[in-house]
PDB file of N, CA and C in Angstrom:
ATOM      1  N   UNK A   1      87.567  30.217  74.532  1.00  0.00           N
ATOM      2  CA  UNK A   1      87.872  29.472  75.728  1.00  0.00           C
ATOM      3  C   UNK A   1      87.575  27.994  75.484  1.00  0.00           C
ATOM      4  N   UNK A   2      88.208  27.274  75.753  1.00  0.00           N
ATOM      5  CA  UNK A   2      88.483  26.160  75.815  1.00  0.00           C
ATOM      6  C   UNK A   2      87.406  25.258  77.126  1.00  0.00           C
ATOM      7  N   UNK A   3      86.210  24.087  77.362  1.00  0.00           N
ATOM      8  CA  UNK A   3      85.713  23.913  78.174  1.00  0.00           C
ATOM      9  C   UNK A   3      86.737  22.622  78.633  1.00  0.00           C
ATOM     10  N   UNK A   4      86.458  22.003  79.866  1.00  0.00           N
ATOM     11  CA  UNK A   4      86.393  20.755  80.085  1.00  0.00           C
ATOM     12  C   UNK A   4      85.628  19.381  80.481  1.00  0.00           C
ATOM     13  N   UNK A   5      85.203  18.731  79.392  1.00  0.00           N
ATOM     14  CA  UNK A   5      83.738  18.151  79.466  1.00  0.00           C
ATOM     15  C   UNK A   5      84.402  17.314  80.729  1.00  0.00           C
ATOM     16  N   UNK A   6      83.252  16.871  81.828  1.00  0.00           N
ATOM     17  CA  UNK A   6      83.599  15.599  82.558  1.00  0.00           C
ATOM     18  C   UNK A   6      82.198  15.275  82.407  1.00  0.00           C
ATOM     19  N   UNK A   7      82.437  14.018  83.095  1.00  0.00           N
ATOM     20  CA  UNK A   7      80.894  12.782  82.990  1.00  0.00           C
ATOM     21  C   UNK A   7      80.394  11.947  83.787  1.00  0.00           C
ATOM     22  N   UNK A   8      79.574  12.675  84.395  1.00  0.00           N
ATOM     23  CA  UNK A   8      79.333  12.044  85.802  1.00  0.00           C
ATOM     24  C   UNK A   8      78.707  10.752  85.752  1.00  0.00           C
ATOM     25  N   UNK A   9      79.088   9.451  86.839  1.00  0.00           N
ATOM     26  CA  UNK A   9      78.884   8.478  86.549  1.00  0.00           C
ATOM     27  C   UNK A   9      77.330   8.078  86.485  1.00  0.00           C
ATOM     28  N   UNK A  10      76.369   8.743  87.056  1.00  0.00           N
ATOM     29  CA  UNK A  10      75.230   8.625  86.017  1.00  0.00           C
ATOM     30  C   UNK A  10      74.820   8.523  85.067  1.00  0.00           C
ATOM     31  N   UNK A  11      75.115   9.721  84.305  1.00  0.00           N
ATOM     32  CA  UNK A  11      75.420   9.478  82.938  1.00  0.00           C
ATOM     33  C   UNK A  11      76.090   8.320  82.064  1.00  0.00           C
ATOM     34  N   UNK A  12      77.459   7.980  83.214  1.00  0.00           N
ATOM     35  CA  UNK A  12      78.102   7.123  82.509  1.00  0.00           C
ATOM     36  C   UNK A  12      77.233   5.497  82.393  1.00  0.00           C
ATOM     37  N   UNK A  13      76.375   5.196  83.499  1.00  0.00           N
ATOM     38  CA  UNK A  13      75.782   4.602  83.131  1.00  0.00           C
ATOM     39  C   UNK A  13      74.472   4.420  82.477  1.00  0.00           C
ATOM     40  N   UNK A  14      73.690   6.102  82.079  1.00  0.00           N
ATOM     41  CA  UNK A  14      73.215   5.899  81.441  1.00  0.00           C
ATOM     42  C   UNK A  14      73.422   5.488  79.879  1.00  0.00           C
ATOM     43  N   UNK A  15      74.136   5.967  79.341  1.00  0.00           N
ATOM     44  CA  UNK A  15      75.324   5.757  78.433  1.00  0.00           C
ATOM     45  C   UNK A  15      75.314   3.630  78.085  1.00  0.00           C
ATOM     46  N   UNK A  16      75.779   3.554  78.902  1.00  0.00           N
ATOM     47  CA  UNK A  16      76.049   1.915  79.088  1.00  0.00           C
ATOM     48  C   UNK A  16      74.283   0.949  78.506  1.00  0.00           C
ATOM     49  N   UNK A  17      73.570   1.215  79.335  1.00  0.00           N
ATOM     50  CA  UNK A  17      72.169   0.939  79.723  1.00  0.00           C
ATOM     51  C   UNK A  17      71.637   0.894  77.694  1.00  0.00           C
ATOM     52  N   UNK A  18      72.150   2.373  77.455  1.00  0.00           N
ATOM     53  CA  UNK A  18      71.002   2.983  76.257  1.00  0.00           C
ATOM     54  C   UNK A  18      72.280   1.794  75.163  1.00  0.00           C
ATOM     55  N   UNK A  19      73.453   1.869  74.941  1.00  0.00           N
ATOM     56  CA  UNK A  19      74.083   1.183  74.075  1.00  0.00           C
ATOM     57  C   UNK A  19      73.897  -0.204  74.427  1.00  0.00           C
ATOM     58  N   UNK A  20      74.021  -0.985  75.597  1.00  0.00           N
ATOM     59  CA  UNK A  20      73.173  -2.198  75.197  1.00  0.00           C
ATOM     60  C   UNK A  20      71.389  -2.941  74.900  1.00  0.00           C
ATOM     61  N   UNK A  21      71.073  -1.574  75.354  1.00  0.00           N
ATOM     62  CA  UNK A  21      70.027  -2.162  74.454  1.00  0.00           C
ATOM     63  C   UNK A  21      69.566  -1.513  72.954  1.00  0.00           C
ATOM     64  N   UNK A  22      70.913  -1.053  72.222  1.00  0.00           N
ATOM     65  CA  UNK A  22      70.905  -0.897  71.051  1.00  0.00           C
ATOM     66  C   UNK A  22      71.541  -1.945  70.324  1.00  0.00           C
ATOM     67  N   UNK A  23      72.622  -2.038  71.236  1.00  0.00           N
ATOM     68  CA  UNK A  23      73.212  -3.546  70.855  1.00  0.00           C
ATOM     69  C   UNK A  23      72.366  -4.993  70.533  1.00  0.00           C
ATOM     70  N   UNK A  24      71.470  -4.956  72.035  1.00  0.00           N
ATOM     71  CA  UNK A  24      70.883  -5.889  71.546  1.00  0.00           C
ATOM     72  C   UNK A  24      69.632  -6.149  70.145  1.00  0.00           C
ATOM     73  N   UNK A  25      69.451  -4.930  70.689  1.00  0.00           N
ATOM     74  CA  UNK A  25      67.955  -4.022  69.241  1.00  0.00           C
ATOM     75  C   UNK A  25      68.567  -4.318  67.984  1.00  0.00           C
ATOM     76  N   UNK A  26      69.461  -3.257  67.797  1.00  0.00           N
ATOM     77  CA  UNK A  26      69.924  -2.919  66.790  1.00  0.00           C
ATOM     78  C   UNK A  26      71.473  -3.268  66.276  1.00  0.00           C
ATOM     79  N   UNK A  27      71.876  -4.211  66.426  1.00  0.00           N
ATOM     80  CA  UNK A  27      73.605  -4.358  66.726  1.00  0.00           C
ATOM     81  C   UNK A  27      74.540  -3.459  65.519  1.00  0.00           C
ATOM     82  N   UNK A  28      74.019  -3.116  64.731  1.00  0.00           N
ATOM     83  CA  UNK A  28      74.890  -2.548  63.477  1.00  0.00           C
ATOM     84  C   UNK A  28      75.011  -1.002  63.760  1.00  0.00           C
ATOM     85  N   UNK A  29      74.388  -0.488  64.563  1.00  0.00           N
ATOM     86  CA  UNK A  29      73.738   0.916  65.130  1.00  0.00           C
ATOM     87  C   UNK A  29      74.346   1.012  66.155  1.00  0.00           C
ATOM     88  N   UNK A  30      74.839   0.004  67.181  1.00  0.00           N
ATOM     89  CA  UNK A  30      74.990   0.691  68.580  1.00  0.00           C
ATOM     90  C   UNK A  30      76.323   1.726  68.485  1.00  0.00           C
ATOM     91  N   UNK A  31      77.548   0.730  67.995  1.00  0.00           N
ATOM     92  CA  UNK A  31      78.786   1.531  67.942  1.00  0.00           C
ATOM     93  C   UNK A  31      78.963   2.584  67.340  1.00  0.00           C
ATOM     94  N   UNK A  32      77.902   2.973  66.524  1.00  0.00           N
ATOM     95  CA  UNK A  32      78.178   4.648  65.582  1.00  0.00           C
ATOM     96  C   UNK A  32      77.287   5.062  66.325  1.00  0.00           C
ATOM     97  N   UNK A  33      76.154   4.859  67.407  1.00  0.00           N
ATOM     98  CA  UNK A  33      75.697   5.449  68.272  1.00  0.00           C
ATOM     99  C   UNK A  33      76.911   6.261  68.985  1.00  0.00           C
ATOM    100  N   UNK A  34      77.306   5.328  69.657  1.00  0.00           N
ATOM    101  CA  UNK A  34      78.507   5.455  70.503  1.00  0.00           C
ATOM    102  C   UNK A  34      79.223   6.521  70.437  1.00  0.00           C
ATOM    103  N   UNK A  35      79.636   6.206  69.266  1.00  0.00           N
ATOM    104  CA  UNK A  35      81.329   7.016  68.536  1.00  0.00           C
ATOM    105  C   UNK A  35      80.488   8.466  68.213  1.00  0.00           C
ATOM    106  N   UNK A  36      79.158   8.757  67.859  1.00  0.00           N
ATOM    107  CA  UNK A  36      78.759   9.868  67.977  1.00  0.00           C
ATOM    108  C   UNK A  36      78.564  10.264  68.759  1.00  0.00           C
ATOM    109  N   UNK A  37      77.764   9.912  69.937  1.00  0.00           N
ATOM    110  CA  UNK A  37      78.083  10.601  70.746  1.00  0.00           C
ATOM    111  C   UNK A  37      79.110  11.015  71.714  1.00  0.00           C
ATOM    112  N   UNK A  38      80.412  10.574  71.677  1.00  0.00           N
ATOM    113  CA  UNK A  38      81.125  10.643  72.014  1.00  0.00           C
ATOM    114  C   UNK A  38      81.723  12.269  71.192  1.00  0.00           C
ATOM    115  N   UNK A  39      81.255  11.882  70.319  1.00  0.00           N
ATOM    116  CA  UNK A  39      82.090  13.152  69.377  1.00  0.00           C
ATOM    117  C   UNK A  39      80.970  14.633  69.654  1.00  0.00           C
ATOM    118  N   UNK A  40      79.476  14.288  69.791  1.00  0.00           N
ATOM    119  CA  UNK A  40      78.645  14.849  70.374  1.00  0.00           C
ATOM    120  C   UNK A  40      79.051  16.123  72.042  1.00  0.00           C
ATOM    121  N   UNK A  41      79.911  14.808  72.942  1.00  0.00           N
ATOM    122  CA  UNK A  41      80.216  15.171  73.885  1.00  0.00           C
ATOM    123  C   UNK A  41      81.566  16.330  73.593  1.00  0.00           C
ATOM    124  N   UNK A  42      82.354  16.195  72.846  1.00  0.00           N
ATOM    125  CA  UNK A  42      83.454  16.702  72.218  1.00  0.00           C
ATOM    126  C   UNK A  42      83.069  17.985  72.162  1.00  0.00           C
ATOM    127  N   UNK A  43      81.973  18.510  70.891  1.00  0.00           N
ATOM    128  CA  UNK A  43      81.253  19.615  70.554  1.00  0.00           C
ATOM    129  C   UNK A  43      81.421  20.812  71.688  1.00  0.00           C
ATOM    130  N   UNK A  44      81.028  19.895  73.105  1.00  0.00           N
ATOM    131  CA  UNK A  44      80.380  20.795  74.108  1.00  0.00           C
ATOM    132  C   UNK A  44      82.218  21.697  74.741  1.00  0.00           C
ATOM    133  N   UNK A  45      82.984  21.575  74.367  1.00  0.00           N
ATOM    134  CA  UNK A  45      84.512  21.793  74.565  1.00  0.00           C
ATOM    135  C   UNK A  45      84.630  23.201  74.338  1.00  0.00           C
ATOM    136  N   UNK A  46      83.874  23.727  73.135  1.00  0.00           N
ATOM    137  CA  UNK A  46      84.182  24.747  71.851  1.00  0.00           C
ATOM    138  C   UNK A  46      83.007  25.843  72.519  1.00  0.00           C
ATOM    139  N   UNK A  47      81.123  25.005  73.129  1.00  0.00           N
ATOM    140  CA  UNK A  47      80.510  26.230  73.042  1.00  0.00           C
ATOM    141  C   UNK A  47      79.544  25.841  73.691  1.00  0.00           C
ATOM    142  N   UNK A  48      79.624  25.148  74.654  1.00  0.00           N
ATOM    143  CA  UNK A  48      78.313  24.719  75.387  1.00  0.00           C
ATOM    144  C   UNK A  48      77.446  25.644  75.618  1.00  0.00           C
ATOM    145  N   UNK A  49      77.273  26.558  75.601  1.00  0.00           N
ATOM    146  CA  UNK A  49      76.803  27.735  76.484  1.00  0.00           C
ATOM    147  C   UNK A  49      75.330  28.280  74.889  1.00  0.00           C
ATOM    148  N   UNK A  50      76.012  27.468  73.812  1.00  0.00           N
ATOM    149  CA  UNK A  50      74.970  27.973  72.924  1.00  0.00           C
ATOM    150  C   UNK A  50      73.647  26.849  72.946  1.00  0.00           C
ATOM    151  N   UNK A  51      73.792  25.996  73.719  1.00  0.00           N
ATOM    152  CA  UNK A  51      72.722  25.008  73.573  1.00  0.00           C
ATOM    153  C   UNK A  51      71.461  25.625  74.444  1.00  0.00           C
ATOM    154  N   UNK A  52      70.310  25.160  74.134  1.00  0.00           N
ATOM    155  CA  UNK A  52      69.237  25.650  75.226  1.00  0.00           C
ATOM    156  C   UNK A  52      69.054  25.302  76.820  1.00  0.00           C
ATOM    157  N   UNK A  53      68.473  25.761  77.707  1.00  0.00           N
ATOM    158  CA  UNK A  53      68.101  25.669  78.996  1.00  0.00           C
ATOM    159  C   UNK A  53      67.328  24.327  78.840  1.00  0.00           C
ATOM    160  N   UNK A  54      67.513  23.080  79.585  1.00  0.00           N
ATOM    161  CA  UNK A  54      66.616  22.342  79.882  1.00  0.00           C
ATOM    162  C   UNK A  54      65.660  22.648  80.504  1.00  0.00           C
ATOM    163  N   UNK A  55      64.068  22.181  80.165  1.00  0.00           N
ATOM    164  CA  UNK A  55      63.207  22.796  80.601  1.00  0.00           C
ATOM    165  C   UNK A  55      63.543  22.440  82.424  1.00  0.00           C
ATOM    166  N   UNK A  56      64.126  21.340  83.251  1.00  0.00           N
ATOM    167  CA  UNK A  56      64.305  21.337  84.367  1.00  0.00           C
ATOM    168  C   UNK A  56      64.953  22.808  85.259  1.00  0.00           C
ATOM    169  N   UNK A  57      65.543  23.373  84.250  1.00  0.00           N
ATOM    170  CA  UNK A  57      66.492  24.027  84.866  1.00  0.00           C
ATOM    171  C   UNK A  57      65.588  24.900  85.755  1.00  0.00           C
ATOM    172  N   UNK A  58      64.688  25.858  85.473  1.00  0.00           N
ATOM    173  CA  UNK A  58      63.623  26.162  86.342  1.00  0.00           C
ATOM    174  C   UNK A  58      63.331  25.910  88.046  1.00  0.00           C
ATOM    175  N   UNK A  59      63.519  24.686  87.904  1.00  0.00           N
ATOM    176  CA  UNK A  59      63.295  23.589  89.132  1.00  0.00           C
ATOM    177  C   UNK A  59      64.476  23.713  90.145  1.00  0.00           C
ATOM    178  N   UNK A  60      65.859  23.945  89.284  1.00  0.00           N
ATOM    179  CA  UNK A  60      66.964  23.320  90.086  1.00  0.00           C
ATOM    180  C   UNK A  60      67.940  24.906  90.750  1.00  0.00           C
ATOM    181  N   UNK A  61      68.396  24.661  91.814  1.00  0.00           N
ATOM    182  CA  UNK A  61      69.195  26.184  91.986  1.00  0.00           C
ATOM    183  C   UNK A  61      70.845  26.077  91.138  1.00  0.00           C
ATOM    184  N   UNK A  62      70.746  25.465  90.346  1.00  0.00           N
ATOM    185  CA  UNK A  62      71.914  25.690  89.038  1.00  0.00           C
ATOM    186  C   UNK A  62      70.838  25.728  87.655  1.00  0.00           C
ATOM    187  N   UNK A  63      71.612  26.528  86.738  1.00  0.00           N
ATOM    188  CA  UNK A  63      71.221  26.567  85.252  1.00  0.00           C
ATOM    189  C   UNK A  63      71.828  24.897  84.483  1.00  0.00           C
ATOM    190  N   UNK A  64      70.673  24.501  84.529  1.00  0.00           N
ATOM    191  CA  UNK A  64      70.820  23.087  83.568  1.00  0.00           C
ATOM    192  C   UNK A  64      70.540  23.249  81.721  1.00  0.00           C
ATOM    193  N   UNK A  65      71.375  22.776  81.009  1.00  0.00           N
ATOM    194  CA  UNK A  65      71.436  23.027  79.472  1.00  0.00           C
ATOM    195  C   UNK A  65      71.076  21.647  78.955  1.00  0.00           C
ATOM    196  N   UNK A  66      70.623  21.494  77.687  1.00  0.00           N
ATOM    197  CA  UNK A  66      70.571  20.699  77.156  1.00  0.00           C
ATOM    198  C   UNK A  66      71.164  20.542  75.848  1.00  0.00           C
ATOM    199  N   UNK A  67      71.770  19.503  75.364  1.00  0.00           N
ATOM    200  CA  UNK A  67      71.877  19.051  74.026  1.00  0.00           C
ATOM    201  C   UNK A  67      71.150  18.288  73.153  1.00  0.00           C
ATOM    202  N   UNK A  68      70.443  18.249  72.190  1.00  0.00           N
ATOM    203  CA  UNK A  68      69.315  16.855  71.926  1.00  0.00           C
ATOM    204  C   UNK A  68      70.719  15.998  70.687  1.00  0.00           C
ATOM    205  N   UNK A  69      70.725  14.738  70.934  1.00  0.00           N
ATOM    206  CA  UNK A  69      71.419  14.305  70.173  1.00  0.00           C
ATOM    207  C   UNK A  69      70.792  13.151  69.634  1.00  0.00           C
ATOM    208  N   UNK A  70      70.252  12.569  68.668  1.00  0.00           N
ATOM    209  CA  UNK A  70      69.104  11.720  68.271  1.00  0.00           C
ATOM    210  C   UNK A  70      67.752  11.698  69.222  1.00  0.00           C
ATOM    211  N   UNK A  71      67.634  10.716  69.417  1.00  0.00           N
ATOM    212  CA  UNK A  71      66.400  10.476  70.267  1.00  0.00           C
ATOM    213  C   UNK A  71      66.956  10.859  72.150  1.00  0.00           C
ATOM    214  N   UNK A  72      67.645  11.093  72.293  1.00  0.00           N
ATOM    215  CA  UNK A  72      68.311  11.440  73.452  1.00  0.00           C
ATOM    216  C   UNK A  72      68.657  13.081  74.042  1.00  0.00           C
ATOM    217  N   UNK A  73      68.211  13.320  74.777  1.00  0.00           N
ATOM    218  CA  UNK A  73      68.808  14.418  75.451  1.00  0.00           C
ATOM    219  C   UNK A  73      70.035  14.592  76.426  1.00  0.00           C
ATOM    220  N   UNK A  74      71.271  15.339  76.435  1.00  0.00           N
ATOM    221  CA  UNK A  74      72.747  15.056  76.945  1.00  0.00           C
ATOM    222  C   UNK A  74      72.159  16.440  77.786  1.00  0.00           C
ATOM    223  N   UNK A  75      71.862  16.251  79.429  1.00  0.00           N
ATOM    224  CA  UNK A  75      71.718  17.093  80.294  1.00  0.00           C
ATOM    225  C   UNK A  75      72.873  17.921  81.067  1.00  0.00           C
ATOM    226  N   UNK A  76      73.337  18.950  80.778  1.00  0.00           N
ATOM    227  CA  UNK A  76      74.454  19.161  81.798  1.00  0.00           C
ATOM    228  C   UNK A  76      74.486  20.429  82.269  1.00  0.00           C
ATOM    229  N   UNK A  77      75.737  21.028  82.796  1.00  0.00           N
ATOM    230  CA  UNK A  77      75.564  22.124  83.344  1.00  0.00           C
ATOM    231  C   UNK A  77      77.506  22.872  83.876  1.00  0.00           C
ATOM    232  N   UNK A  78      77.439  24.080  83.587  1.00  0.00           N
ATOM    233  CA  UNK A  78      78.412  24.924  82.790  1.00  0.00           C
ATOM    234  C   UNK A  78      79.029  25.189  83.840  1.00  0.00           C
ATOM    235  N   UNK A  79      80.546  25.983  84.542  1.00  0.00           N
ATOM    236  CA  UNK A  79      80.218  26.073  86.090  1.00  0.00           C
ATOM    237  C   UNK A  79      82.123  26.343  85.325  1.00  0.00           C
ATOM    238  N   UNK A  80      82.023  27.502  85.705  1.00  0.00           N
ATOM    239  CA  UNK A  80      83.357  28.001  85.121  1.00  0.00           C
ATOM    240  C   UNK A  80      84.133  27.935  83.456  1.00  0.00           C
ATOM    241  N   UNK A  81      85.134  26.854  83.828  1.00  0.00           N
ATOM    242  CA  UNK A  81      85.370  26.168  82.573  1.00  0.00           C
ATOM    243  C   UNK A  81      85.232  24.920  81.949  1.00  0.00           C
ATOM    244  N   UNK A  82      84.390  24.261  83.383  1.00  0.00           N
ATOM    245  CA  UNK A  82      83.848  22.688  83.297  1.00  0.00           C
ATOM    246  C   UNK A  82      82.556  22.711  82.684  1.00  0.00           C
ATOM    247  N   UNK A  83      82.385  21.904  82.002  1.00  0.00           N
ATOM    248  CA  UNK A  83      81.287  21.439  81.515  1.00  0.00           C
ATOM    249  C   UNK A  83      80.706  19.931  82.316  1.00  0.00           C
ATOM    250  N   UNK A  84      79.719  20.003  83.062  1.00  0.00           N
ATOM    251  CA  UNK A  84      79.525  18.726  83.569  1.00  0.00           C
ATOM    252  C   UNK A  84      78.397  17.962  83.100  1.00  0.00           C
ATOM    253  N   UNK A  85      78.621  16.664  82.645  1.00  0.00           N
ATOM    254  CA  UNK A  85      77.244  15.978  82.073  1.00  0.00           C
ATOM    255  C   UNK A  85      76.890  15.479  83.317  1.00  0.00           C
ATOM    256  N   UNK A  86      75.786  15.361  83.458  1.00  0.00           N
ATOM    257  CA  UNK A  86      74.963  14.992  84.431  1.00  0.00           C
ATOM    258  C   UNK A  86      74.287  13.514  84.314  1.00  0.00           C
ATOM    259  N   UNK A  87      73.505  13.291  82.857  1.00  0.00           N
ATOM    260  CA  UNK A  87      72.600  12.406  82.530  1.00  0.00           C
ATOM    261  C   UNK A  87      72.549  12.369  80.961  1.00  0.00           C
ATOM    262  N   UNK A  88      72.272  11.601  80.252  1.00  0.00           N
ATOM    263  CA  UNK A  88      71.501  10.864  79.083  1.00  0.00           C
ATOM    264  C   UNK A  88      70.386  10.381  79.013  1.00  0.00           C
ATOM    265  N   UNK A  89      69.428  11.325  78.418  1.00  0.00           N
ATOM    266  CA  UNK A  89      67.803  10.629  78.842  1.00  0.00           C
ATOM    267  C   UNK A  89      67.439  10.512  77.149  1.00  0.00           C
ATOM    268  N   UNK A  90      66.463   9.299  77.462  1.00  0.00           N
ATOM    269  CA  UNK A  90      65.742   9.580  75.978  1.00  0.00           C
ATOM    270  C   UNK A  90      64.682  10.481  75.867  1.00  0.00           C
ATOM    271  N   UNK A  91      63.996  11.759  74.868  1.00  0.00           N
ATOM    272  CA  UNK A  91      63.583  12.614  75.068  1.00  0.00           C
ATOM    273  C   UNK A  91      62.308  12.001  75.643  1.00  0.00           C
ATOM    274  N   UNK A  92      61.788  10.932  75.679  1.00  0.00           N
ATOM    275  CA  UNK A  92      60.364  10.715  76.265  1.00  0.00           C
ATOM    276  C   UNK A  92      60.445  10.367  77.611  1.00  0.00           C
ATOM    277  N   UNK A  93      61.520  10.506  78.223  1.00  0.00           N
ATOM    278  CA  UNK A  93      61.483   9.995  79.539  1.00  0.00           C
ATOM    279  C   UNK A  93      61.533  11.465  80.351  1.00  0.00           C
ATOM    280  N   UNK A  94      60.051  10.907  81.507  1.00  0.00           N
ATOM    281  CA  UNK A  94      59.963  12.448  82.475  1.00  0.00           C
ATOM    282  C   UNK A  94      60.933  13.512  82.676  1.00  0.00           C
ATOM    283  N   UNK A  95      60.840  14.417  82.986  1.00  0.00           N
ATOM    284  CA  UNK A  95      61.828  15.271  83.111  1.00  0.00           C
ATOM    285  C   UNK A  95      63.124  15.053  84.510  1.00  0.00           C
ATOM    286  N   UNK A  96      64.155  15.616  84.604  1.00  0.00           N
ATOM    287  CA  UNK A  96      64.771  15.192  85.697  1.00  0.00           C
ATOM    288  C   UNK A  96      64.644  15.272  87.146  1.00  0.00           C
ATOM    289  N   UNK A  97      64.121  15.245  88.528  1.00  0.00           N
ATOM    290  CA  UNK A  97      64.148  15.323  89.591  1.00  0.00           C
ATOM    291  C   UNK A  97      65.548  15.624  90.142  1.00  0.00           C
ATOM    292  N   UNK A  98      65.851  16.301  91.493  1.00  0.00           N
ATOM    293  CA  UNK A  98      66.559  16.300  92.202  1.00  0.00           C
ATOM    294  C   UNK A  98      67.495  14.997  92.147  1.00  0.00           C
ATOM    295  N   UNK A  99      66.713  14.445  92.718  1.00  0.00           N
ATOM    296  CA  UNK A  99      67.017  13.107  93.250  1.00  0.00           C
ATOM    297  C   UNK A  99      67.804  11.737  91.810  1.00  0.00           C
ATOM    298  N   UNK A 100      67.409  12.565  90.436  1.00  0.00           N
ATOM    299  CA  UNK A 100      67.726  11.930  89.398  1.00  0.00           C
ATOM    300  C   UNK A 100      69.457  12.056  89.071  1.00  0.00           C
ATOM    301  N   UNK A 101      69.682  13.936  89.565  1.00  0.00           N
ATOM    302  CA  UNK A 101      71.567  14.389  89.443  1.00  0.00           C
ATOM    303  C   UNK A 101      72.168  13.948  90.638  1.00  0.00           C
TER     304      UNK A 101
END
């Protein structure tokens, strides 16, 4: 089965937030940041369903999954044939709240 990733604009700006300040950090790094994870997001098309439970999921009345993709965790959650990203956290940042999706 075939998924369909979408990307909720949270995410989308977390996304934004984490690449400029790689840009500014690191400028030779941000765009293959980027382009990986982008291709990262791709992955989730083929088999989302094999990644682990975010430890939030517990908390929330949907099953939340995680992907770890460098220093970052890609939070989302499965819901037919959609795949929905939710958020982009870096793994040291608290876990997600309600109020965070």
């Amino acid at each position: 089965m075939a998924y369909q990733v979408e990307i909720s604009p949270s995410a989308i700006a977390d996304i934004e937030n984490i690449y400029l300040w790689l840009r500014d950090e690191f400028p030779t790094k941000a765009d293959e940041w980027y382009n990986n994870l982008v291709e990262t997001f791709l992955s989730l098309e083929k088999s989302p369903n094999r990644c682990s439970l975010a430890l939030e999921s517990k908390d929330f009345d949907r099953e939340l999954r995680q992907l770890i993709y460098k220093k970052h965790r890609i939070v989302f959650g499965v819901t037919g044939d959609v795949v929905q990203i939710y958020r982009v956290r870096h793994v040291a940042q608290d876990t997600l709240t309600e109020n965070d999706l």
